[in-house]
PDB file of N, CA and C in Angstrom:
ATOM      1  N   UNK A   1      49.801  -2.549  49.018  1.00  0.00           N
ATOM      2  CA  UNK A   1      49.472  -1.551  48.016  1.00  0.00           C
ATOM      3  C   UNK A   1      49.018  -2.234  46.741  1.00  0.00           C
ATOM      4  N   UNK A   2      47.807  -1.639  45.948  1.00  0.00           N
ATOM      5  CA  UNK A   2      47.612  -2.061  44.503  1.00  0.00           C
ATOM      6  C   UNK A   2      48.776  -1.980  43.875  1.00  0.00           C
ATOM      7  N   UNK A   3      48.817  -3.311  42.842  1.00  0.00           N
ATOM      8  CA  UNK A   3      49.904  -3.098  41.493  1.00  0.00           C
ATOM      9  C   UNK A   3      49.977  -1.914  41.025  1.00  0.00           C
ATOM     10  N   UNK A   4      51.149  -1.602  40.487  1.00  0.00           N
ATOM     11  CA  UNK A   4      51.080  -0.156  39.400  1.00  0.00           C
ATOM     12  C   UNK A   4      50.813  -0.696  38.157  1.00  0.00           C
ATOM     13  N   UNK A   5      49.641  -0.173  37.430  1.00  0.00           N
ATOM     14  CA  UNK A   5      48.546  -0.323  36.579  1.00  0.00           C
ATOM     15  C   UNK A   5      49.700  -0.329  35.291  1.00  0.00           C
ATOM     16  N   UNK A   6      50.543   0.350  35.243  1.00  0.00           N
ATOM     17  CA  UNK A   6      51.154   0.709  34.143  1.00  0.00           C
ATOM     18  C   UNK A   6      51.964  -0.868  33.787  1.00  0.00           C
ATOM     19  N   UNK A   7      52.917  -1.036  35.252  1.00  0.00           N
ATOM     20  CA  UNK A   7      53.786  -1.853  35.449  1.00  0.00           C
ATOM     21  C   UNK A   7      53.186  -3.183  35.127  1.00  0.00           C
ATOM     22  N   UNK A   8      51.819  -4.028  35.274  1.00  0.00           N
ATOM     23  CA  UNK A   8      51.174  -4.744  35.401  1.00  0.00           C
ATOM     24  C   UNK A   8      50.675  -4.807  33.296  1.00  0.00           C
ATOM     25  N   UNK A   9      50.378  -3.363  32.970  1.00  0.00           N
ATOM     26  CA  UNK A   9      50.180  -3.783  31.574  1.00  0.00           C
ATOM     27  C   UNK A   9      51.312  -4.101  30.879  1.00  0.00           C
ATOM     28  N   UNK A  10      52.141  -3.474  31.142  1.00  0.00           N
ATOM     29  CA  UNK A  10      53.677  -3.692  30.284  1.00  0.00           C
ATOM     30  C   UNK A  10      53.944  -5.185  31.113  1.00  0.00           C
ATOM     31  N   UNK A  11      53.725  -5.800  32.233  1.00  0.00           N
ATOM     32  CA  UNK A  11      54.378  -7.402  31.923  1.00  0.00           C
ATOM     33  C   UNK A  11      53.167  -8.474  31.496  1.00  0.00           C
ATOM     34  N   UNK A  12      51.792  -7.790  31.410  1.00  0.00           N
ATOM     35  CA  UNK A  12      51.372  -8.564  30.720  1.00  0.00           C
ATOM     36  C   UNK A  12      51.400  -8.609  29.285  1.00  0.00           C
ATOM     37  N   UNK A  13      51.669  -7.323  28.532  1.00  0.00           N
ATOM     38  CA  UNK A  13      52.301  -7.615  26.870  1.00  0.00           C
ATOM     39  C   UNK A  13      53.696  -8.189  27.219  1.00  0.00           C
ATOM     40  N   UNK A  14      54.250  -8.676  28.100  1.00  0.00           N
ATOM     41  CA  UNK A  14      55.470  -9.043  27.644  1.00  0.00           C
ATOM     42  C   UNK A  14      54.909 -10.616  28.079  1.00  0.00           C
ATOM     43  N   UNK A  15      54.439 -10.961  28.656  1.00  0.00           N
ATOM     44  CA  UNK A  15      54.230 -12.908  28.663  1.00  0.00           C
ATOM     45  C   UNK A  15      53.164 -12.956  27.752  1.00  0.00           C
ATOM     46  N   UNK A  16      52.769 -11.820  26.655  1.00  0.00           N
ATOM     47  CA  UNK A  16      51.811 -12.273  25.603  1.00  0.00           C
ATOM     48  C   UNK A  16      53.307 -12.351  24.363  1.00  0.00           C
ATOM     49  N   UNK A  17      53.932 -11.405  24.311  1.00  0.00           N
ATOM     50  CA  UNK A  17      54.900 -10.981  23.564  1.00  0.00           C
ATOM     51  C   UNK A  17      56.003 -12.408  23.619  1.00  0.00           C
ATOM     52  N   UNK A  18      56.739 -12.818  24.531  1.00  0.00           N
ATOM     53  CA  UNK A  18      57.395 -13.515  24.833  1.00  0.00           C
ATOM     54  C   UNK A  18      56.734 -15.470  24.483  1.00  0.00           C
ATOM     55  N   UNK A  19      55.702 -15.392  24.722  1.00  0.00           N
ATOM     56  CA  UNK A  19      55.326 -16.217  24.557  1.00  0.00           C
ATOM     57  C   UNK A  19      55.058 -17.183  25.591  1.00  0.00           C
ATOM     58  N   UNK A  20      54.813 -16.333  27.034  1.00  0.00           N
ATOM     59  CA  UNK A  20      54.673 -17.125  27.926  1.00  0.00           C
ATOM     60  C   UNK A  20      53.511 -18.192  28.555  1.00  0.00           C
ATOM     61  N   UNK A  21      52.839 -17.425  27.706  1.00  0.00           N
ATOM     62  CA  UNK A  21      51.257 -17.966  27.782  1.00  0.00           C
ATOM     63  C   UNK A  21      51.135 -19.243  27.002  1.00  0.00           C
ATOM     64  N   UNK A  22      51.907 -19.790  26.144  1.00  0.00           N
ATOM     65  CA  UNK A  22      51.862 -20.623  25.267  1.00  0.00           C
ATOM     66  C   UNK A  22      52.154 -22.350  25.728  1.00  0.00           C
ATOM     67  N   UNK A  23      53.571 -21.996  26.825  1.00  0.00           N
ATOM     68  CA  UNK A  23      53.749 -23.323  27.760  1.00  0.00           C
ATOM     69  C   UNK A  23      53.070 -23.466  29.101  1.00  0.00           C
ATOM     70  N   UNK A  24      53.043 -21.866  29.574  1.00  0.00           N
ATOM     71  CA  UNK A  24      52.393 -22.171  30.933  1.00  0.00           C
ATOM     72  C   UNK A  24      50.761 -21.613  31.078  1.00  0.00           C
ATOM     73  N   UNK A  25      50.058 -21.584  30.158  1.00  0.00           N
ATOM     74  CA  UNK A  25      48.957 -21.816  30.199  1.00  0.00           C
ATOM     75  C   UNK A  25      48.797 -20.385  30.522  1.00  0.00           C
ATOM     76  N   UNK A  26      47.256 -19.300  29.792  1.00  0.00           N
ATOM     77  CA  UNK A  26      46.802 -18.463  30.197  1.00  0.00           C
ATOM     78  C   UNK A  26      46.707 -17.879  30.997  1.00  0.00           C
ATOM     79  N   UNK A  27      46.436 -18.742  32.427  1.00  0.00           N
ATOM     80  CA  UNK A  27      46.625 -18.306  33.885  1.00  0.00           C
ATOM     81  C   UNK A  27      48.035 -18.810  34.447  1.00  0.00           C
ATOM     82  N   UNK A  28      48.861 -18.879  33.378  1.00  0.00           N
ATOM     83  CA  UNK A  28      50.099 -19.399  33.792  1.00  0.00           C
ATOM     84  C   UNK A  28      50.251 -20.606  34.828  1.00  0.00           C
ATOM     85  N   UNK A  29      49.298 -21.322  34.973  1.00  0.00           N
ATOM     86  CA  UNK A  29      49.366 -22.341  35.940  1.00  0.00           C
ATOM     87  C   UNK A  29      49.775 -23.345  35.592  1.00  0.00           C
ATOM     88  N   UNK A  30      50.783 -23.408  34.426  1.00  0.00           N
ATOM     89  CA  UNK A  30      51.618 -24.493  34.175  1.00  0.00           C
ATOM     90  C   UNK A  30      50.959 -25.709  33.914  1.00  0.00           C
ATOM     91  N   UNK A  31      51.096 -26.950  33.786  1.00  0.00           N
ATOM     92  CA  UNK A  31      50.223 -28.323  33.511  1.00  0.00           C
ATOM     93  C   UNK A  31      51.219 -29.431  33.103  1.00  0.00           C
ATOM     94  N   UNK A  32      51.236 -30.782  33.287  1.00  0.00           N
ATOM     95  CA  UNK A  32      51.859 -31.796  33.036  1.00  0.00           C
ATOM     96  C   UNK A  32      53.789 -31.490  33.390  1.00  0.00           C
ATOM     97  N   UNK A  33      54.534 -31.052  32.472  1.00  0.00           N
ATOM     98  CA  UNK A  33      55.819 -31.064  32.439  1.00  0.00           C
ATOM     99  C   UNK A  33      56.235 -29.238  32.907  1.00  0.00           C
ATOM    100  N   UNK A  34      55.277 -28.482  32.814  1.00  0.00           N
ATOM    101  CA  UNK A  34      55.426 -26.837  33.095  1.00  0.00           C
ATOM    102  C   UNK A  34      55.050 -26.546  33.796  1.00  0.00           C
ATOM    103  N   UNK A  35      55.684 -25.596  34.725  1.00  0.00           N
ATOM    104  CA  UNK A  35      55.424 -25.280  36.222  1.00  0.00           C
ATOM    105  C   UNK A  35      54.835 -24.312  36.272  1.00  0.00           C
ATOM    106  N   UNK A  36      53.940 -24.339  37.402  1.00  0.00           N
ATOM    107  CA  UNK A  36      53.175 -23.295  37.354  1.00  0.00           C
ATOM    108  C   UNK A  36      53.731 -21.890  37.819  1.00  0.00           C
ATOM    109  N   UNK A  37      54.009 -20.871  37.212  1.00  0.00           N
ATOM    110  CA  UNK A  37      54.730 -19.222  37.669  1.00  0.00           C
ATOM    111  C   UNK A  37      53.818 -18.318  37.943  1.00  0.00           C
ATOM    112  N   UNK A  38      52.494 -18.403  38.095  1.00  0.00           N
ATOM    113  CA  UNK A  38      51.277 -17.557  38.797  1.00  0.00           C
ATOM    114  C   UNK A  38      51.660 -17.366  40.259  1.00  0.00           C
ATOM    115  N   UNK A  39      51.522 -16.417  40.847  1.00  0.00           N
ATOM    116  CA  UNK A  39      51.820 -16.085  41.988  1.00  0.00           C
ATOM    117  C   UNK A  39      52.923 -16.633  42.681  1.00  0.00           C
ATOM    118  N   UNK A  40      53.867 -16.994  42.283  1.00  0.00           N
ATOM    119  CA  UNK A  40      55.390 -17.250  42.885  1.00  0.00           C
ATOM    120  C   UNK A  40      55.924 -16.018  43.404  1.00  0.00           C
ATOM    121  N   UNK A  41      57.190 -16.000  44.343  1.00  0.00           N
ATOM    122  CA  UNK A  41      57.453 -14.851  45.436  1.00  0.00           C
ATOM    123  C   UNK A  41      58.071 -13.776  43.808  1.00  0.00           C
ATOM    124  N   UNK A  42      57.701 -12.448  43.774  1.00  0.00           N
ATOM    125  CA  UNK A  42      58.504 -11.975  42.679  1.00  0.00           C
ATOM    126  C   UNK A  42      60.129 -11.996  42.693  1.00  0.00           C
ATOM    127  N   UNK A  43      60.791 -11.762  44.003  1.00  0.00           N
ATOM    128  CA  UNK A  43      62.299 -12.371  44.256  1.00  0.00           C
ATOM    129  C   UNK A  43      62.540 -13.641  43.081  1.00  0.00           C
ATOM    130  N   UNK A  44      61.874 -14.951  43.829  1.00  0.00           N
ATOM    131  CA  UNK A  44      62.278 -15.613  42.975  1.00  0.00           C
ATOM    132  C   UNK A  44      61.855 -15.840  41.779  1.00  0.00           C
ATOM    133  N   UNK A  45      60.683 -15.355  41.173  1.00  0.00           N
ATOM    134  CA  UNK A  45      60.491 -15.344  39.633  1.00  0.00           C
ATOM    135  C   UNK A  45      61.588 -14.671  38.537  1.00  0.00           C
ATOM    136  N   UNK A  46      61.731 -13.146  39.878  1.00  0.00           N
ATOM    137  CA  UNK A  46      63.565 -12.153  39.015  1.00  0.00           C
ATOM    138  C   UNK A  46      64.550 -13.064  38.684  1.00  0.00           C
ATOM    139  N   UNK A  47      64.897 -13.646  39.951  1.00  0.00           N
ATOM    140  CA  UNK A  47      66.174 -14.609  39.904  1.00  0.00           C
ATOM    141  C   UNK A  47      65.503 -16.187  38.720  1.00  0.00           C
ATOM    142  N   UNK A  48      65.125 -16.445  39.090  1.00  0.00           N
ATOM    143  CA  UNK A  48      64.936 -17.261  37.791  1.00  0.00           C
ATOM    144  C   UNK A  48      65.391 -17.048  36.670  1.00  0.00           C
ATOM    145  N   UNK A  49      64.201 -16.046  36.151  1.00  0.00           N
ATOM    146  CA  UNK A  49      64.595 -15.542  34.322  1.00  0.00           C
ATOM    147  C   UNK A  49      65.965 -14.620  34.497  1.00  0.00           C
ATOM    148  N   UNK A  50      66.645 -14.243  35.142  1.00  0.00           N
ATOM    149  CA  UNK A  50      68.046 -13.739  35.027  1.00  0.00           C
ATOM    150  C   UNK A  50      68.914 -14.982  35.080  1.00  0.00           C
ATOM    151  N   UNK A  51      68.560 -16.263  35.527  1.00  0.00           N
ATOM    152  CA  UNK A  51      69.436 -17.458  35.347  1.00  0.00           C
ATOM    153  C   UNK A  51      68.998 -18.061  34.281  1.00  0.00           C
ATOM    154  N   UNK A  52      67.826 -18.344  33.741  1.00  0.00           N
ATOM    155  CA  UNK A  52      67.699 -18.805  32.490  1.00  0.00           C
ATOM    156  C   UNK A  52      68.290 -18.108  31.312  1.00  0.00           C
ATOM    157  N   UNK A  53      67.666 -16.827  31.554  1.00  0.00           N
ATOM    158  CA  UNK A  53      68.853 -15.750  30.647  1.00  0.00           C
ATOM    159  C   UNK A  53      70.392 -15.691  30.423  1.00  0.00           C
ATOM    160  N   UNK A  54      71.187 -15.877  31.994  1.00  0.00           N
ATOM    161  CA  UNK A  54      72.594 -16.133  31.725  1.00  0.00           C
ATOM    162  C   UNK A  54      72.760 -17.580  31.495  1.00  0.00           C
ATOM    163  N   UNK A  55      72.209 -18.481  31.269  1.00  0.00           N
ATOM    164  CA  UNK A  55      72.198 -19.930  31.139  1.00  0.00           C
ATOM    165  C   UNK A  55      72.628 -20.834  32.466  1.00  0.00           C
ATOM    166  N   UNK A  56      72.813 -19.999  33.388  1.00  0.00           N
ATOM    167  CA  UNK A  56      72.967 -20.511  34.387  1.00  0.00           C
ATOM    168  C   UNK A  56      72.239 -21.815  35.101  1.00  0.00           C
ATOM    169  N   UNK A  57      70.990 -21.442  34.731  1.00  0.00           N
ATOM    170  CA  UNK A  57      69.747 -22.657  35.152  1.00  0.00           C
ATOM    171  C   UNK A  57      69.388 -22.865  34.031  1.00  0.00           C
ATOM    172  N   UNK A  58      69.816 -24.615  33.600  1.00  0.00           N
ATOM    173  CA  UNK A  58      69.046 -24.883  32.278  1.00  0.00           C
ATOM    174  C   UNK A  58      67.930 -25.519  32.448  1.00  0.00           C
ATOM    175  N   UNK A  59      66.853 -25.503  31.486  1.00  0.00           N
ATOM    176  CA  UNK A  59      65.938 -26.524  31.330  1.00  0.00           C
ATOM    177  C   UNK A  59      65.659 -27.425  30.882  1.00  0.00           C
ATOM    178  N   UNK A  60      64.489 -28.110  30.944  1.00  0.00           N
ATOM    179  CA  UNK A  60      64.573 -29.451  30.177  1.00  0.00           C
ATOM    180  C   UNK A  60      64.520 -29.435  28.165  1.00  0.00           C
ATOM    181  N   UNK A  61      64.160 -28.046  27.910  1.00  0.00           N
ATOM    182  CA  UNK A  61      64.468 -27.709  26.367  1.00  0.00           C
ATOM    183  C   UNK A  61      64.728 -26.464  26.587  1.00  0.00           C
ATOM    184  N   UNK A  62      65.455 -25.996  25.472  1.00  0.00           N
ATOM    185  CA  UNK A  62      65.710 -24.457  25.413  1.00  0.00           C
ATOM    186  C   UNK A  62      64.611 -23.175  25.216  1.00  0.00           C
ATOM    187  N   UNK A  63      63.560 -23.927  25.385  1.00  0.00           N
ATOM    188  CA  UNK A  63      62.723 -22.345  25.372  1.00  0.00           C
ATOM    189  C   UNK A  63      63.144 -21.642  26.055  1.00  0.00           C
ATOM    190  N   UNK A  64      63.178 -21.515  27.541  1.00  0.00           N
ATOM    191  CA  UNK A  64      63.218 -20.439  28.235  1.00  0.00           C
ATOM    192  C   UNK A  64      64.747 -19.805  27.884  1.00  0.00           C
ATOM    193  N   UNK A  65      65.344 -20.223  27.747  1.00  0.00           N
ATOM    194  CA  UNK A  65      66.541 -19.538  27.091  1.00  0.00           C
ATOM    195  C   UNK A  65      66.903 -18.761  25.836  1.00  0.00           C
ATOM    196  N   UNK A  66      65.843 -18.990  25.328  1.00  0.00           N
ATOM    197  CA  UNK A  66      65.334 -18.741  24.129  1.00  0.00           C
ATOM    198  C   UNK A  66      64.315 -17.408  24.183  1.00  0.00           C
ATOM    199  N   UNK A  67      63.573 -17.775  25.246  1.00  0.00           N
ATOM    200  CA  UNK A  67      62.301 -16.817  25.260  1.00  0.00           C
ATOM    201  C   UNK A  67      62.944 -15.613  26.298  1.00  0.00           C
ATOM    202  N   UNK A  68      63.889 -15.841  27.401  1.00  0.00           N
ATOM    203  CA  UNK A  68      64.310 -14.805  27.995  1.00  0.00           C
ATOM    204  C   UNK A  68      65.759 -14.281  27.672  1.00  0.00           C
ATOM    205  N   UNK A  69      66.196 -14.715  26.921  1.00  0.00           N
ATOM    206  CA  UNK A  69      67.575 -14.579  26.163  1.00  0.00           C
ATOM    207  C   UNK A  69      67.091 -13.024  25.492  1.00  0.00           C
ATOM    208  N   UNK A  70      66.650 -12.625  24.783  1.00  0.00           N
ATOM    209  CA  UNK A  70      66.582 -11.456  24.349  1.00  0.00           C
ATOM    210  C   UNK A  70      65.485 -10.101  24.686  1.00  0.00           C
ATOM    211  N   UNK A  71      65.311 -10.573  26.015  1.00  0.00           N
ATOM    212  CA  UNK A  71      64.876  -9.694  27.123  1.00  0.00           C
ATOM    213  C   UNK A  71      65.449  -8.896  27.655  1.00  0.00           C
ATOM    214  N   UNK A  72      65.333  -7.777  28.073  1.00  0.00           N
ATOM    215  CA  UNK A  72      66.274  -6.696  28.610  1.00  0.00           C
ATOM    216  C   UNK A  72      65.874  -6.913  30.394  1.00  0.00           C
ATOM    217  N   UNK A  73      67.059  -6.750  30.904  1.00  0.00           N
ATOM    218  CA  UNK A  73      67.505  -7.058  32.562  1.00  0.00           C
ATOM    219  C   UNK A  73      65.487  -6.182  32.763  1.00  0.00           C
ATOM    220  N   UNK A  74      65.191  -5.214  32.833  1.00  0.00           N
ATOM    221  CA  UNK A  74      64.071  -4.387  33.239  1.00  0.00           C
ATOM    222  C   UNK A  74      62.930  -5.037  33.329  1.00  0.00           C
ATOM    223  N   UNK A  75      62.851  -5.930  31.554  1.00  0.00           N
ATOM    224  CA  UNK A  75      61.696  -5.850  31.184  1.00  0.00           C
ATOM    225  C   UNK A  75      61.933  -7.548  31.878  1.00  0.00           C
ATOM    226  N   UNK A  76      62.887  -8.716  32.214  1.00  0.00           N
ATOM    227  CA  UNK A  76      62.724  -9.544  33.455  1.00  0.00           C
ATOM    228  C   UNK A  76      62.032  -8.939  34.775  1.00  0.00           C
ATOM    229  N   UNK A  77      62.607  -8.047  35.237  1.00  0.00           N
ATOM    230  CA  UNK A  77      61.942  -7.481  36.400  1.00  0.00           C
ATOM    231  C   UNK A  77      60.427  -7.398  36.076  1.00  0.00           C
ATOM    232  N   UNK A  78      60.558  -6.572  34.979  1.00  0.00           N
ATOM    233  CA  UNK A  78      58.344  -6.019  35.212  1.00  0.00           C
ATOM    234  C   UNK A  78      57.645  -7.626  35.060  1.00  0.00           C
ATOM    235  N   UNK A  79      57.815  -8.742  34.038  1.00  0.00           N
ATOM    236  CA  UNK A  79      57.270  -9.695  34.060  1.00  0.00           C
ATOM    237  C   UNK A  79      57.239 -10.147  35.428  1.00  0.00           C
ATOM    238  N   UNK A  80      58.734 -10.274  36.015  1.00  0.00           N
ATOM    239  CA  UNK A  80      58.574 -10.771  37.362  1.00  0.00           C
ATOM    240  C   UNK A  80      57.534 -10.195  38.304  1.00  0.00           C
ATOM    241  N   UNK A  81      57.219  -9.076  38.177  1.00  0.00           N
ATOM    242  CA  UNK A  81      56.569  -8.197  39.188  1.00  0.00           C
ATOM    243  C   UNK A  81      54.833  -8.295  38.898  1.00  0.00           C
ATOM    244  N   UNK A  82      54.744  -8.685  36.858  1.00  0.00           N
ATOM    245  CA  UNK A  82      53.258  -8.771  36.643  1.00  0.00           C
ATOM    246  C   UNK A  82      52.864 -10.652  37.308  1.00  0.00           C
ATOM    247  N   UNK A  83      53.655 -11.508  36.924  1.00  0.00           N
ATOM    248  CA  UNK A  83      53.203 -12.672  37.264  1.00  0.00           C
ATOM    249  C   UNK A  83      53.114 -13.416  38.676  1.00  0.00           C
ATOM    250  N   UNK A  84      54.313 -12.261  39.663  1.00  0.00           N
ATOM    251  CA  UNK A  84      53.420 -12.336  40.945  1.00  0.00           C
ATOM    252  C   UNK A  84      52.355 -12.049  41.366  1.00  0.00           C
ATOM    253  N   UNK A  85      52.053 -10.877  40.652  1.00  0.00           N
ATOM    254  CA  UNK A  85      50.467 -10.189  41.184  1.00  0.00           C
ATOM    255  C   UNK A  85      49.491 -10.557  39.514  1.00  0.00           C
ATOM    256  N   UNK A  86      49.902 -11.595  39.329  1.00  0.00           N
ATOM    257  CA  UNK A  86      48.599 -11.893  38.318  1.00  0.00           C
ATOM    258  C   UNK A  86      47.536 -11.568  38.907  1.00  0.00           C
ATOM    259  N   UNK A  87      46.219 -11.243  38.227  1.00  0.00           N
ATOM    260  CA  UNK A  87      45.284 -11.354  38.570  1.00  0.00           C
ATOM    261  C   UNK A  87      44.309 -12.836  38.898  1.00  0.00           C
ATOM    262  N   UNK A  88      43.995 -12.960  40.211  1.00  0.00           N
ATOM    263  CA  UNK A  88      43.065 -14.525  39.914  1.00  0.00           C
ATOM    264  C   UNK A  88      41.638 -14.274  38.890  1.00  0.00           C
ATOM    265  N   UNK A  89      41.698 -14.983  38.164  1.00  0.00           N
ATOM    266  CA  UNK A  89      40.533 -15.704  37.410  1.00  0.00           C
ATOM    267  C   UNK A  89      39.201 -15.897  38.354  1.00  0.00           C
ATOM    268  N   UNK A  90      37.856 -15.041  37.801  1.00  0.00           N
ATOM    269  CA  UNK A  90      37.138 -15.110  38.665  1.00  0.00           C
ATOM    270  C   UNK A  90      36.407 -17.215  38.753  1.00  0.00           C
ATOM    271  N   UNK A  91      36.088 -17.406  39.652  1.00  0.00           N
ATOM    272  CA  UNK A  91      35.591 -18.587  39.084  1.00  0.00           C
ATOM    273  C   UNK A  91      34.562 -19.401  37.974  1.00  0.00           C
ATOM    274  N   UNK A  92      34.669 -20.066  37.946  1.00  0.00           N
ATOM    275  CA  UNK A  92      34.128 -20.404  37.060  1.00  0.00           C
ATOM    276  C   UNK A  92      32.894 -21.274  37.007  1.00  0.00           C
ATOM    277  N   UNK A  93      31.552 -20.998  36.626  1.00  0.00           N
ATOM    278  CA  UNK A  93      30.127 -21.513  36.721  1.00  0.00           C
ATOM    279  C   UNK A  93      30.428 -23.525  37.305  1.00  0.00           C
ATOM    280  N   UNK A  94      29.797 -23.050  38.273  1.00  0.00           N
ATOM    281  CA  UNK A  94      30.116 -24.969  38.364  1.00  0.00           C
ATOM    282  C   UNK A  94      31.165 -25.118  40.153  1.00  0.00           C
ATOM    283  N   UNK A  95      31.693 -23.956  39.834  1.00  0.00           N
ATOM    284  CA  UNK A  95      32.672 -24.020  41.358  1.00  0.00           C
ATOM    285  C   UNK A  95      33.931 -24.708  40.500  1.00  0.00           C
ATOM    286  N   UNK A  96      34.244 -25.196  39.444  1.00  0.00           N
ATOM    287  CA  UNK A  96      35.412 -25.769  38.891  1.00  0.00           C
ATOM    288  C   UNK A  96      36.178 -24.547  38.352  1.00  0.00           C
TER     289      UNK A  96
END
C-alpha cells in the first residue's frame, strides 16, 4: 500500500524539526561516523529511537538522546514510519 500522505508529512517536519537531517544527511544516508537510517525495517528504526530515548542504547555523543529525548512515544513512531518509506531521490544527471 502507498504511505499515508498525512503520516509521511508529519515525519518529515519532524526529522526537519528534530534535526535529523543535520547528522544524517538530507537523504538521511548517513556518511563517515553516521549511519545511514533511509530505508531501515520501520520495527527497527521504532525500537531504536525508543532506546535512545530511554537511554538504553547510548551513542558515541549525546545527540540522539538529546534529539529524541523530548519526543513524544507517537511522534517516534511516525518518524519511524516516514524514514522507512523515505522517498528515493530521483537520480542524478551523470548516473552519480
Amino acid at each position: 500500500a502507498p504511505p499515508e500522505a498525512a503520516r509521511m508529512a508529519r515525519g518529515q517536519a519532524l526529522a526537519q524539526e528534530d534535526r535529523c537531517v543535520i547528522c544524517h544527511g538530507a537523504d538521511l544516508s548517513g556518511g563517515q561516523q553516521v549511519p545511514r537510517i533511509a530505508h531501515q525495517r520501520e520495527e527497527y528504526l521504532a525500537l531504536t529511537l525508543q532506546e535512545f530515548r530511554s537511554g538504553k542504547r547510548p551513542g558515541y555523543t549525546q545527540a540522539m538522546g538529546e534529539a529524541v529525548g523530548r519526543m513524544a512515544p507517537e511522534d517516534l513512531d511516525t518518524l519511524a514510519y516516514y524514514v522507512a518509506r523515505l522517498p528515493t531521490a530521483p537520480p542524478k544527471p551523470g548516473g552519480k
